[in-house]
Protein backbone atom coordinates (compact mmCIF):
# COMPACT_ATOMS: atom_id res chain seq x y z
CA UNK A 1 0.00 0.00 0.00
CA UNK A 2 1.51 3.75 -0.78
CA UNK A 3 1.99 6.52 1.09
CA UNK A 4 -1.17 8.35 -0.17
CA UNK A 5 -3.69 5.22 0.51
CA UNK A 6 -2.38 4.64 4.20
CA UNK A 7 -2.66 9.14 4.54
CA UNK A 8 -6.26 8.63 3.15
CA UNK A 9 -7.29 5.97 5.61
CA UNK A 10 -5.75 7.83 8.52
CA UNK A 11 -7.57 10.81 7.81
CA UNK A 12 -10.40 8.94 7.90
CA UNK A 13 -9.68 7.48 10.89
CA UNK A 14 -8.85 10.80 12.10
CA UNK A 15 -12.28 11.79 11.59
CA UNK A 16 -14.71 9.53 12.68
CA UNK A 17 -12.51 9.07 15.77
CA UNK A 18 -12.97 13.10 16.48
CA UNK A 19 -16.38 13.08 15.62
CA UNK A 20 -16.37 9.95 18.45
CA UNK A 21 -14.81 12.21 20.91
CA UNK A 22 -17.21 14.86 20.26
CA UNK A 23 -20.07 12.36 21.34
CA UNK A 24 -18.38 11.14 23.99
CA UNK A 25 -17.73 14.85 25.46
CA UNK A 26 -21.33 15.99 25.09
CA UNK A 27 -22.79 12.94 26.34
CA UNK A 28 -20.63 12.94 29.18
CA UNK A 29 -19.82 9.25 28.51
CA UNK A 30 -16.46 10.24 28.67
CA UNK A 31 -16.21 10.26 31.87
CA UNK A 32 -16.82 7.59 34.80
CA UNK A 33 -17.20 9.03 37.92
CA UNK A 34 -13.70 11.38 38.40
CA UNK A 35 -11.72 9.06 36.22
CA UNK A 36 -11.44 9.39 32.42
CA UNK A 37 -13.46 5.96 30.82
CA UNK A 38 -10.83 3.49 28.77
CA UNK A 39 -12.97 4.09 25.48
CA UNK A 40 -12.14 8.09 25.84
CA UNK A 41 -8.33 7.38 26.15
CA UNK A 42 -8.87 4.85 23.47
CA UNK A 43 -10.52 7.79 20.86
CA UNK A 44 -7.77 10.46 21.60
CA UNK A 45 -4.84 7.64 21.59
CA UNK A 46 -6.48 7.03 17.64
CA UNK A 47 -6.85 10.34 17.25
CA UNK A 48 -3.53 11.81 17.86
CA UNK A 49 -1.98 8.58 16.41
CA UNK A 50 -4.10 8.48 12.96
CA UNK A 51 -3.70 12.45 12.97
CA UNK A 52 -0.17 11.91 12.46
CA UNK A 53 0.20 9.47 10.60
CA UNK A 54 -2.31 11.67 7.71
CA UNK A 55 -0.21 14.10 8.50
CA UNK A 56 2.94 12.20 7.32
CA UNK A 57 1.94 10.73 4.49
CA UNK A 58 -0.39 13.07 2.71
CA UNK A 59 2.06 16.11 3.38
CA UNK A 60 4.15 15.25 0.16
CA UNK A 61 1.53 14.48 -1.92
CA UNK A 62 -0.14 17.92 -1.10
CA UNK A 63 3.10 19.96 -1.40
CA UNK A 64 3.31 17.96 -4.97
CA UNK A 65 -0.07 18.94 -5.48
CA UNK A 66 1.15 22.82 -5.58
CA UNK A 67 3.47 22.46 -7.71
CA UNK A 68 6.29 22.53 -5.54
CA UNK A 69 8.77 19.67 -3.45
CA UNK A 70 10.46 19.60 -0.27
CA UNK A 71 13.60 21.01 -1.59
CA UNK A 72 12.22 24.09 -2.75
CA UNK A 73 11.96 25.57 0.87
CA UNK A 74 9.34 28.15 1.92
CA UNK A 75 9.47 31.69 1.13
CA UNK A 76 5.24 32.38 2.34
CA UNK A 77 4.51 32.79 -1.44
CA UNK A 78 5.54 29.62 -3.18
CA UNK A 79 3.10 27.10 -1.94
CA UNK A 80 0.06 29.57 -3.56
CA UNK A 81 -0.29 28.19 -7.35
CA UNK A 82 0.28 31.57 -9.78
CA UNK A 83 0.19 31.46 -13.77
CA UNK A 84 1.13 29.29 -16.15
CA UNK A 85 5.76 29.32 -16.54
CA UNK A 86 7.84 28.70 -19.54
CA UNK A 87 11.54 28.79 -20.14
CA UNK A 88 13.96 31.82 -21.73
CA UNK A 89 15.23 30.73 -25.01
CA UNK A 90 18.12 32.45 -24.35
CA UNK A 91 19.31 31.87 -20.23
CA UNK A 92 16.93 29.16 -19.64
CA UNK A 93 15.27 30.37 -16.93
CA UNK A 94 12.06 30.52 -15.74
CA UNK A 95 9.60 32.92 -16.96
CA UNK A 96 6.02 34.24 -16.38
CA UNK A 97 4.62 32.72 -19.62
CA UNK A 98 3.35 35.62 -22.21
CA UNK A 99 6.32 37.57 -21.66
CA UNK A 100 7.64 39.42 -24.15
CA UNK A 101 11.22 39.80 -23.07
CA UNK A 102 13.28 37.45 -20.20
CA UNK A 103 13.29 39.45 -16.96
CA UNK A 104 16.59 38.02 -16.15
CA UNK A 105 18.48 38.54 -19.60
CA UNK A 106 16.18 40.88 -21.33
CA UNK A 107 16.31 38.07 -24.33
CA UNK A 108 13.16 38.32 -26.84
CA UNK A 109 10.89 35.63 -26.01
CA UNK A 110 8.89 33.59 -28.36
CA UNK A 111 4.99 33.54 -28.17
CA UNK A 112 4.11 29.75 -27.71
């Protein structure tokens, strides 16, 4: 199984097992007497546990989903998608694609 399957499933785990603890608060079944019950441990144990485990595996498949990988570090703007980018004829750089001239070499780009 890959790494985005097993994220899926946790997630889902995740889920129902907050939406447990929810029930569990505002029934007040989480509680017996002045002691926290065993299935209340036992839905924030999964909880936590599946949380991280999402968490894990689905974080490179959304920073792929962005356009952008691990290595590319985080500046606050580059995980927000922005418009289409082609290459400079010329440097080979990347360019905002629709330019009419490379920013970086001030090489004549072509309209494709």
């Amino acid at each position: 199984m890959n790494k985005k399957k097993i994220g899926t499933i946790a997630a889902i785990i995740c889920g129902a097992s907050f939406l447990l603890w929810m029930i569990l608060i505002f029934t007040g079944a989480c509680f017996s007497g002045h002691k926290i019950s065993p299935i209340a441990i036992f839905t924030l144990f999964t909880f936590f546990i599946s949380g991280a485990t999402a968490t894990i595996c689905l974080a490179e498949s959304l920073i792929k989903f962005v356009g952008k990988s691990f290595s590319a570090g985080f500046n606050g703007t580059n995980f927000i998608p922005s418009e289409e980018k082609a290459f400079c004829t010329h440097c080979g750089k990347q360019i905002t694609k629709g330019n009419k001239f490379c920013p970086h070499c001030g090489g004549k780009c072509s309209n494709d």
